[in-house]
Protein backbone atom coordinates (compact mmCIF):
# COMPACT_ATOMS: atom_id res chain seq x y z
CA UNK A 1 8.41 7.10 26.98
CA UNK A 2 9.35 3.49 26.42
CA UNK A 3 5.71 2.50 25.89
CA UNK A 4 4.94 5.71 23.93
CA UNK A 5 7.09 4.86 20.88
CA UNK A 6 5.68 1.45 20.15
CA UNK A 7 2.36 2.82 20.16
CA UNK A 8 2.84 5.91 17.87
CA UNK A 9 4.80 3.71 15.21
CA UNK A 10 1.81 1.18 14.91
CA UNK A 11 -0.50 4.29 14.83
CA UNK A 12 1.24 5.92 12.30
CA UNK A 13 2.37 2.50 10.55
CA UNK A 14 -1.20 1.17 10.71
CA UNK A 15 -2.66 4.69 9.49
CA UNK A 16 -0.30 4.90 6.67
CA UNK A 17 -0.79 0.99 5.67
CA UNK A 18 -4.85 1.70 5.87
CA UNK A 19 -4.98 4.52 3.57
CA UNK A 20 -2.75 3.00 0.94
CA UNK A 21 -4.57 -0.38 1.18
CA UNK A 22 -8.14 1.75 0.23
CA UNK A 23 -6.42 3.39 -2.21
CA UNK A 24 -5.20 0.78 -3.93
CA UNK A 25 -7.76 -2.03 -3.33
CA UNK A 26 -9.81 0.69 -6.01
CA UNK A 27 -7.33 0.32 -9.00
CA UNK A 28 -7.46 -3.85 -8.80
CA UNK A 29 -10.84 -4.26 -9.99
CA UNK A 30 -11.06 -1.21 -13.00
CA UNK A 31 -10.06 -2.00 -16.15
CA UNK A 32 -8.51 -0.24 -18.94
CA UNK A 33 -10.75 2.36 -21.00
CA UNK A 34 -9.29 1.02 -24.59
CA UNK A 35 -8.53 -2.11 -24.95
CA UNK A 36 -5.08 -3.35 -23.62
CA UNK A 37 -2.61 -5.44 -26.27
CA UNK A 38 -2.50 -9.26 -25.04
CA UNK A 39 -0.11 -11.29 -25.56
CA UNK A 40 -0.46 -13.53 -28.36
CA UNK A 41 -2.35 -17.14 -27.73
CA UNK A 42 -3.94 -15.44 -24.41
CA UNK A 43 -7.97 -14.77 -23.97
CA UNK A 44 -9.23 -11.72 -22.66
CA UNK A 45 -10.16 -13.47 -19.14
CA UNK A 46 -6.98 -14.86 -18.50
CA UNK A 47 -5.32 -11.57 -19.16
CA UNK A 48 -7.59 -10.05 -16.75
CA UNK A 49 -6.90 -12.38 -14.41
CA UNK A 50 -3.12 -12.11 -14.40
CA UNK A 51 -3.22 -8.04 -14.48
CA UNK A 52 -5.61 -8.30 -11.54
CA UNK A 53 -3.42 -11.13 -9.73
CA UNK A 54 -0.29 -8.34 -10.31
CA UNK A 55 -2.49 -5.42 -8.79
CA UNK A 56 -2.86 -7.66 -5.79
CA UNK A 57 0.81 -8.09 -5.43
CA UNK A 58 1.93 -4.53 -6.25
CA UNK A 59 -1.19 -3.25 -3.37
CA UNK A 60 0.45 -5.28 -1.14
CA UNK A 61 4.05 -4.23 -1.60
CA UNK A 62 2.85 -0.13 -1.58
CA UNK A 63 0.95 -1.28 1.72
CA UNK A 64 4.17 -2.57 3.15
CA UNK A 65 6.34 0.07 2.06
CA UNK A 66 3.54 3.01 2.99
CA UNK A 67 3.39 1.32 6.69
CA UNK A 68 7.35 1.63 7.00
CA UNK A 69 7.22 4.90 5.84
CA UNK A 70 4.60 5.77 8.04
CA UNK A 71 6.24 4.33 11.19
CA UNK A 72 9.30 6.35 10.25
CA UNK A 73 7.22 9.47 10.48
CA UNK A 74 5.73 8.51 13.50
CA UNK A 75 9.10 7.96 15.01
CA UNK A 76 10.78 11.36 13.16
CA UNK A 77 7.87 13.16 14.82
CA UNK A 78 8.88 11.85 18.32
CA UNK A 79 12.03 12.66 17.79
CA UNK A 80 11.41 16.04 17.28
CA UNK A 81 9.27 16.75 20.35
CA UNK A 82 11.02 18.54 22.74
CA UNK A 83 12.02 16.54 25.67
CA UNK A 84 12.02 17.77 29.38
């Protein structure tokens, strides 16, 4: 049992991180159907640049937060087993 429940959290932490990462790593590249409002004195490019930069960062902090989750589940789930 003691090497069981390391393994089942990184499963379920590394599944959970995975599927958020693909999900997400779809959203940083699109770009808006109408155009977006910039702020004044910025081009296009560098407002693309900056809303992509904050995708990255906000991918990354779902990905963390999904993983966590994920290893909670994975430890919830052992929990509930029943034990001999």
């Amino acid at each position: 049992m003691f090497l069981i429940l390391p393994l089942v959290l990184l499963a379920c932490g590394g599944a959970a991180g995975w599927l958020t990462w693909r999900i997400e790593t779809k959203a940083v590249n699109r770009r808006h159907l109408r155009r977006p409002d910039m702020p004044a004195g910025m081009t296009r490019r560098t407002f693309e640049r900056a809303e992509r930069r904050r995708r990255k960062l906000s991918r990354l902090g779902k990905t963390m937060f999904f993983a966590l989750l994920g290893a909670g589940a994975g430890f919830l789930f052992l929990m509930l087993l029943p034990r001999r």
